[in-house]
PDB file of N, CA and C in Angstrom:
ATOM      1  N   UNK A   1       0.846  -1.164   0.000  1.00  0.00           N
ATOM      2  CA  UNK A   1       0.000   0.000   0.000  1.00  0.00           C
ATOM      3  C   UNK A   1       0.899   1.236   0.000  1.00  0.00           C
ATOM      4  N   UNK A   2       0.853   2.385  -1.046  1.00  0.00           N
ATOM      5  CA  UNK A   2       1.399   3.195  -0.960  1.00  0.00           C
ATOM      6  C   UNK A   2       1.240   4.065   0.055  1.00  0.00           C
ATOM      7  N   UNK A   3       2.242   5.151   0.449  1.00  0.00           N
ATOM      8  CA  UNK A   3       1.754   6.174   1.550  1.00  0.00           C
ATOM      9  C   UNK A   3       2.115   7.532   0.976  1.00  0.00           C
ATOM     10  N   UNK A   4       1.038   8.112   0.965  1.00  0.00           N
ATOM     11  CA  UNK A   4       0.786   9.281   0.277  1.00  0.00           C
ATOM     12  C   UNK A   4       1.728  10.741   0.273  1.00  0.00           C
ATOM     13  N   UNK A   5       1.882  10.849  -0.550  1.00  0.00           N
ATOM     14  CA  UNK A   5       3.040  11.677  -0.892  1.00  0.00           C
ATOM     15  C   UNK A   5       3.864  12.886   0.121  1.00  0.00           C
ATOM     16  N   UNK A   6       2.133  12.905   1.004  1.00  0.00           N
ATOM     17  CA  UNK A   6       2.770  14.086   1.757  1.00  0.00           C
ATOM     18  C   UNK A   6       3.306  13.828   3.207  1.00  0.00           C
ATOM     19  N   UNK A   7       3.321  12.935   3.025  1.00  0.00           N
ATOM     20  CA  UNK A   7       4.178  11.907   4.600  1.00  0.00           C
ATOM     21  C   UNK A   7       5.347  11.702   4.796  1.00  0.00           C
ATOM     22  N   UNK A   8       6.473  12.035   5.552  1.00  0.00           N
ATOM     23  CA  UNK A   8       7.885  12.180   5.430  1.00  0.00           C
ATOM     24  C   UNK A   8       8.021  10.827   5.863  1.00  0.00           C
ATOM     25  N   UNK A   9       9.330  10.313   5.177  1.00  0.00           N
ATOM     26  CA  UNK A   9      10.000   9.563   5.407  1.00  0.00           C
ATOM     27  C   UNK A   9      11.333   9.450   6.137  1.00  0.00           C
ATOM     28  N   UNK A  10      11.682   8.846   7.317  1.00  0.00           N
ATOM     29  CA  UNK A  10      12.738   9.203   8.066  1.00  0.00           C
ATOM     30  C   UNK A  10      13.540   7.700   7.632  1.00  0.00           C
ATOM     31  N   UNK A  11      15.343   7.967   7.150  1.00  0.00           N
ATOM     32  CA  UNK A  11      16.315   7.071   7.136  1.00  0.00           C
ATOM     33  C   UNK A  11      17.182   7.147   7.828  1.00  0.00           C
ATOM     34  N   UNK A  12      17.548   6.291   8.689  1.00  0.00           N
ATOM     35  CA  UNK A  12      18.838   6.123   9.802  1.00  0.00           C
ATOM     36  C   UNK A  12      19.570   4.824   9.316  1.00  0.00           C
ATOM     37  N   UNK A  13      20.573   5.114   9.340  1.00  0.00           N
ATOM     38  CA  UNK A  13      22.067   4.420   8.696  1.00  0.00           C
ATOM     39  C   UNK A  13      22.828   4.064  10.072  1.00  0.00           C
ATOM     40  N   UNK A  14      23.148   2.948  10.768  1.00  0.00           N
ATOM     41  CA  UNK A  14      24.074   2.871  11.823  1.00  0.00           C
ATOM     42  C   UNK A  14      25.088   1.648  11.517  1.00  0.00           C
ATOM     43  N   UNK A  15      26.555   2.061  12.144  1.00  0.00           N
ATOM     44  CA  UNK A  15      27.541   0.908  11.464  1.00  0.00           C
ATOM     45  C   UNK A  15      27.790   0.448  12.978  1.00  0.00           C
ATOM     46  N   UNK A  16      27.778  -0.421  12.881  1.00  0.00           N
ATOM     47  CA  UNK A  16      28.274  -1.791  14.005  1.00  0.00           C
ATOM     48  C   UNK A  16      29.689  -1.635  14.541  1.00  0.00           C
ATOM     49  N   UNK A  17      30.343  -1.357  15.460  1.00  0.00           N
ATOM     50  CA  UNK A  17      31.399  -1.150  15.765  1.00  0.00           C
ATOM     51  C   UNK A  17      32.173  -3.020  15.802  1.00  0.00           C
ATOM     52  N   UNK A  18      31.457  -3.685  16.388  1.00  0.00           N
ATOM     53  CA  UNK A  18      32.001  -4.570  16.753  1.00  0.00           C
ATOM     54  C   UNK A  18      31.952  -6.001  15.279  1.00  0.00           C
ATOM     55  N   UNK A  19      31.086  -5.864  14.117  1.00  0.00           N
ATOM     56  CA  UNK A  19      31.162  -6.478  13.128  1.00  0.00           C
ATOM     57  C   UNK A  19      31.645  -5.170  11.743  1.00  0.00           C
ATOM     58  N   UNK A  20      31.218  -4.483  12.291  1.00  0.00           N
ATOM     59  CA  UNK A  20      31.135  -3.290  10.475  1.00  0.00           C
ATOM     60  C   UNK A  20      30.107  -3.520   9.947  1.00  0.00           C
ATOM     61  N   UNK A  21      29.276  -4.251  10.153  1.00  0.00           N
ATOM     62  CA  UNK A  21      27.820  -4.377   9.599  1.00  0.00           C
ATOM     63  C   UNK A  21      26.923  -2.666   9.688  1.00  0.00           C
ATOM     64  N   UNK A  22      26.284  -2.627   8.611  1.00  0.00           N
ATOM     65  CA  UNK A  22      25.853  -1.611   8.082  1.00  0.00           C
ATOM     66  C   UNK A  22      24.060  -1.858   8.633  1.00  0.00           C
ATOM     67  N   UNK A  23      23.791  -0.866   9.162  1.00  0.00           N
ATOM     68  CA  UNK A  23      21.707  -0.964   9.412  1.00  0.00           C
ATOM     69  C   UNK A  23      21.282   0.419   8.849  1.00  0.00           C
ATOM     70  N   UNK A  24      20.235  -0.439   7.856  1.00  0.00           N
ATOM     71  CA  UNK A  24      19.599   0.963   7.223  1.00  0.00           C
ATOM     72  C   UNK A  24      18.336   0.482   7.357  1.00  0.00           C
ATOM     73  N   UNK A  25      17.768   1.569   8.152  1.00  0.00           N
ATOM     74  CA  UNK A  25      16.197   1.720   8.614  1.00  0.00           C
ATOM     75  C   UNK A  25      15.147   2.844   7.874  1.00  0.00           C
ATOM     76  N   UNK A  26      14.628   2.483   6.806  1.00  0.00           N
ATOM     77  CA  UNK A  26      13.450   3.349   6.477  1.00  0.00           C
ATOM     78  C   UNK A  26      12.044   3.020   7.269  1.00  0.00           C
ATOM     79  N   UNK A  27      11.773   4.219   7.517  1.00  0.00           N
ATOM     80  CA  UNK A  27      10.056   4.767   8.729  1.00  0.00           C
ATOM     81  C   UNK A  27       9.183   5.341   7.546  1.00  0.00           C
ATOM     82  N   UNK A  28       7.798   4.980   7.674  1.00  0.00           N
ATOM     83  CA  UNK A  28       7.150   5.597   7.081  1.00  0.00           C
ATOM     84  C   UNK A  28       5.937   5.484   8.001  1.00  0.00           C
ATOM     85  N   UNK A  29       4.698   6.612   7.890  1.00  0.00           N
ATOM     86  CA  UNK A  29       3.472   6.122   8.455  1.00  0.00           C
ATOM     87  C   UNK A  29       2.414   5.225   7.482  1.00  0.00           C
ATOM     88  N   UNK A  30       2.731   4.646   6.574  1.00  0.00           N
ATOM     89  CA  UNK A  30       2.031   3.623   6.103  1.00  0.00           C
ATOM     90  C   UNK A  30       1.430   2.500   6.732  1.00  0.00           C
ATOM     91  N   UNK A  31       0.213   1.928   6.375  1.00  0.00           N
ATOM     92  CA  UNK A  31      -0.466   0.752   6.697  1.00  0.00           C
ATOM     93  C   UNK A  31       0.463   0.064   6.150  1.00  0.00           C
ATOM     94  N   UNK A  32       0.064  -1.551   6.530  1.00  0.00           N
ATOM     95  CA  UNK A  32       0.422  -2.866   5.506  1.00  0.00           C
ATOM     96  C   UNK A  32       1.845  -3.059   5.442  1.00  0.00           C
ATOM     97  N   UNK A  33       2.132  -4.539   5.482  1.00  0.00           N
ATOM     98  CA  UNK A  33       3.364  -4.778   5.502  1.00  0.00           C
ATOM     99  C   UNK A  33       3.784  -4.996   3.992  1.00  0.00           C
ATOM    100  N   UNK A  34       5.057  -4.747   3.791  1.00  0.00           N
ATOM    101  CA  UNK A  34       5.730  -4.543   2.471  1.00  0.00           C
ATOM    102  C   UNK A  34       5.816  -5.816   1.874  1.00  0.00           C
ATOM    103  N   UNK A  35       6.019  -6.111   0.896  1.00  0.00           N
ATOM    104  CA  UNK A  35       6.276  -7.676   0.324  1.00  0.00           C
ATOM    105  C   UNK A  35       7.176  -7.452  -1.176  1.00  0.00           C
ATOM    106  N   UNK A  36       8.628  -8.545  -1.034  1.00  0.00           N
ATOM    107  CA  UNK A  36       8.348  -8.599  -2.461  1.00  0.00           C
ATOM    108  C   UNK A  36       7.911  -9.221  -3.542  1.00  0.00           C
ATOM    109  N   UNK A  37       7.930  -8.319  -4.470  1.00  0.00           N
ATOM    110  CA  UNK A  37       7.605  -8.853  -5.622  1.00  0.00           C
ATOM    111  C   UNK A  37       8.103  -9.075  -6.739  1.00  0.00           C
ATOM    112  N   UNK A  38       7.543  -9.431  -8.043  1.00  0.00           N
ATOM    113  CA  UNK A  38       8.358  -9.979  -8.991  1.00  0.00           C
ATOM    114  C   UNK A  38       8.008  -9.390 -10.126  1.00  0.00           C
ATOM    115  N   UNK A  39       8.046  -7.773 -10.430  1.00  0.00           N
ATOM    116  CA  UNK A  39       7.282  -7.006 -11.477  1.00  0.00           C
ATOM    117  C   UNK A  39       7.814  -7.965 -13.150  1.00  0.00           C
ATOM    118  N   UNK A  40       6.828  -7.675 -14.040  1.00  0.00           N
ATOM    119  CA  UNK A  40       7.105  -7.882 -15.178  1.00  0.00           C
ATOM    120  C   UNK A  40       8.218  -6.783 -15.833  1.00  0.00           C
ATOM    121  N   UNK A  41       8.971  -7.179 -16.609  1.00  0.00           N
ATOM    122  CA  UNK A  41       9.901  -6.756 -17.263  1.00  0.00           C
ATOM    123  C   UNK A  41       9.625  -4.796 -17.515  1.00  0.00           C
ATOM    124  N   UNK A  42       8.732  -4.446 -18.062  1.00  0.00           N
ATOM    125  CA  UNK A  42       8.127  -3.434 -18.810  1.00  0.00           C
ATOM    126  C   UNK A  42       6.913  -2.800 -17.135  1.00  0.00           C
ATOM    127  N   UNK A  43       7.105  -3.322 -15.826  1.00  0.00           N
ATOM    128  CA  UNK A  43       6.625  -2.604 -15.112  1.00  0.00           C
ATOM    129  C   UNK A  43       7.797  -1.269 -14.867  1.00  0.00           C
ATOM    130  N   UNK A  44       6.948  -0.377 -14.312  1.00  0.00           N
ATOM    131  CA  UNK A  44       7.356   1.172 -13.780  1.00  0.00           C
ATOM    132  C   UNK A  44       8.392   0.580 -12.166  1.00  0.00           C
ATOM    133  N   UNK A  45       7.734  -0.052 -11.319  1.00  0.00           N
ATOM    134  CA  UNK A  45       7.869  -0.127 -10.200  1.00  0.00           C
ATOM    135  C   UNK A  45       8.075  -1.558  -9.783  1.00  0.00           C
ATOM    136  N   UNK A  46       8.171  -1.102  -8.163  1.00  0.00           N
ATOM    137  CA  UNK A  46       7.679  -2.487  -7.430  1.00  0.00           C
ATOM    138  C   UNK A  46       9.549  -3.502  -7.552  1.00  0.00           C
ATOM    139  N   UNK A  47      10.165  -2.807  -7.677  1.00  0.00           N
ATOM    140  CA  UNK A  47      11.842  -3.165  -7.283  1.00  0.00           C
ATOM    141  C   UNK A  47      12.701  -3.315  -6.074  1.00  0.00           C
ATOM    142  N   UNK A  48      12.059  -2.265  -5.106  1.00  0.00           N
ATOM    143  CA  UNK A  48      12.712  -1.712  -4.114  1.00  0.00           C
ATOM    144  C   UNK A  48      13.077  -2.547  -3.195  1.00  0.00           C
ATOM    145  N   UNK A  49      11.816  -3.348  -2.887  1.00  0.00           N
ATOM    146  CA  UNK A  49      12.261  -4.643  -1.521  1.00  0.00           C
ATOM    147  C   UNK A  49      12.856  -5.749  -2.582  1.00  0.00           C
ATOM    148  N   UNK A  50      13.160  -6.400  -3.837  1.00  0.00           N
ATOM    149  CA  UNK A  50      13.842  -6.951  -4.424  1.00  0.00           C
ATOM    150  C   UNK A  50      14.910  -6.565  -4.510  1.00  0.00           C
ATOM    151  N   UNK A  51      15.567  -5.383  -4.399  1.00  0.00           N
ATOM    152  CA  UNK A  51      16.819  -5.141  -4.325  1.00  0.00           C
ATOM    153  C   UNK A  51      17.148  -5.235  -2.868  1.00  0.00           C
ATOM    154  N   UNK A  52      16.600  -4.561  -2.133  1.00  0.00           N
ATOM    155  CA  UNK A  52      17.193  -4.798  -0.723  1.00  0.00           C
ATOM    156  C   UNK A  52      17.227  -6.450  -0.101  1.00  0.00           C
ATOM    157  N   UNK A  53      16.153  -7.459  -1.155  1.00  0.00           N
ATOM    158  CA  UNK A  53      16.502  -8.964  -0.647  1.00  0.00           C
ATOM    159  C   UNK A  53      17.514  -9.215  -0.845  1.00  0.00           C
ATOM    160  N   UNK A  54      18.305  -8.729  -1.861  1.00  0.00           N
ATOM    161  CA  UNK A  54      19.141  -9.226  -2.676  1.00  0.00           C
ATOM    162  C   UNK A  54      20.396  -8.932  -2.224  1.00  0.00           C
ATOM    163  N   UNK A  55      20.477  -7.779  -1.689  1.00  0.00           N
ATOM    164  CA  UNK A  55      21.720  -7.058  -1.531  1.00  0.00           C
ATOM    165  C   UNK A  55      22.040  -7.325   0.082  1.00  0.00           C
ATOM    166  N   UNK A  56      20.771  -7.668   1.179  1.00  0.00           N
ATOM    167  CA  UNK A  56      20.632  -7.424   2.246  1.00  0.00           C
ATOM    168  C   UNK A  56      21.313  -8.816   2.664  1.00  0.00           C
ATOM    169  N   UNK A  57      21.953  -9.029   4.123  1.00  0.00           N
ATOM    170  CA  UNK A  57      22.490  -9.975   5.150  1.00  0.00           C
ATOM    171  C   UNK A  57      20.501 -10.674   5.814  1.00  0.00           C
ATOM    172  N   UNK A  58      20.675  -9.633   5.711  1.00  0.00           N
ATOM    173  CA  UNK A  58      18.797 -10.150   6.407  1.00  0.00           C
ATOM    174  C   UNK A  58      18.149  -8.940   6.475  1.00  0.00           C
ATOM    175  N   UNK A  59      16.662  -9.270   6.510  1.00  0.00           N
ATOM    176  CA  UNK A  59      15.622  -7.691   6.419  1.00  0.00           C
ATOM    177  C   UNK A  59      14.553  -8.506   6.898  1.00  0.00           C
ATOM    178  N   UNK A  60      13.677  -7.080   7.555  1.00  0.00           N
ATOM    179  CA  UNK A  60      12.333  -7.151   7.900  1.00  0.00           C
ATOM    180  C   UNK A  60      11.524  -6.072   8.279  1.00  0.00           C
ATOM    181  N   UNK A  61      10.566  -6.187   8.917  1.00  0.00           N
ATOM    182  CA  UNK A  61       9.696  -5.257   9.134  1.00  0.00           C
ATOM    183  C   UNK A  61       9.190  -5.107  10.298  1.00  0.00           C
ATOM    184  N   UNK A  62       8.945  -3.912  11.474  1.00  0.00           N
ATOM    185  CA  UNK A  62       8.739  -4.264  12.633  1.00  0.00           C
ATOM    186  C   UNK A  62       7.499  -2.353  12.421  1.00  0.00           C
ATOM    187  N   UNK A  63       6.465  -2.367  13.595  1.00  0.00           N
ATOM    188  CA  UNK A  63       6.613  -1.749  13.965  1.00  0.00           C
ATOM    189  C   UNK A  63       6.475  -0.384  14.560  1.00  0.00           C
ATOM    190  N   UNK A  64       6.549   0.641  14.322  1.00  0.00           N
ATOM    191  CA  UNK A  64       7.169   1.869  14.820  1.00  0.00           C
ATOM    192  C   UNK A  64       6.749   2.484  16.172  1.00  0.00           C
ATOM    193  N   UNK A  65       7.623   2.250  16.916  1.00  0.00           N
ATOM    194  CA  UNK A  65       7.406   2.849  18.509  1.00  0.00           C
ATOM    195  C   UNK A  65       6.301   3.774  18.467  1.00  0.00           C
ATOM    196  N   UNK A  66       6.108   4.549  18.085  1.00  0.00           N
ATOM    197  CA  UNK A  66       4.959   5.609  18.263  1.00  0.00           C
ATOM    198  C   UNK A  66       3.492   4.910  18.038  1.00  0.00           C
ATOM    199  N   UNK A  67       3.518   3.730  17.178  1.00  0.00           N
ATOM    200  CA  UNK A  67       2.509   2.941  16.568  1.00  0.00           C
ATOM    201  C   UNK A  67       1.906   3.468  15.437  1.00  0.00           C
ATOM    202  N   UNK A  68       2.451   4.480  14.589  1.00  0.00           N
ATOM    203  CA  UNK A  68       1.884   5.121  13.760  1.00  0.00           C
ATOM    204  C   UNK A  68       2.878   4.188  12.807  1.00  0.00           C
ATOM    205  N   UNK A  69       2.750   3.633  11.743  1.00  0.00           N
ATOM    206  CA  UNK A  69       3.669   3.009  10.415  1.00  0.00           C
ATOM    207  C   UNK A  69       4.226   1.442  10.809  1.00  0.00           C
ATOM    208  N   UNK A  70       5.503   1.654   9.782  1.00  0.00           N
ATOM    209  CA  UNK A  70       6.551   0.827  10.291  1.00  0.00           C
ATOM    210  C   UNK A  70       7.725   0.917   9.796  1.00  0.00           C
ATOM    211  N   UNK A  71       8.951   0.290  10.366  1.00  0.00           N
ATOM    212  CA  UNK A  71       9.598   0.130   9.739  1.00  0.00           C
ATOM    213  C   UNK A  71      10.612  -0.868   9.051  1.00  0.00           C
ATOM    214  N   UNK A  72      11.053  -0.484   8.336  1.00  0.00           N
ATOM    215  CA  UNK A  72      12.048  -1.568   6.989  1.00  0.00           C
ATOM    216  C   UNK A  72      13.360  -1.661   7.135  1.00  0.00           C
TER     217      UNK A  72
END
């Protein structure tokens, strides 16, 4: 489910002192949990969590303390 344009998005980046492992956290106030998918060749969209499967050690979705969203 998209979340509408006028909703900020907050990214926090933290590096692991003790591995070097990299955490990148996108927040949004969106409903619905993210999923990926497998767009057709000639789609616009719908890449984003396919690249981060791909590229990622592990990912998920939890969330957001305030209870408003979640995050990725």
């Amino acid at each position: 489910m998209p979340v509408p344009g006028d909703r900020q998005v907050g990214v926090r980046i933290v590096r692991a002192e003790a591995d070097g492992l990299l955490r990148l956290e996108v927040s949004d106030a969106g409903r619905g949990t993210p999923e990926v998918r497998e767009p057709a060749e000639d789609d616009p969209g719908g890449r984003g969590l396919l690249l981060v499967e791909t590229l990622s050690h592990r990912w998920g979705v939890r969330e957001r303390e305030a209870g408003i969203g979640k995050t990725v």
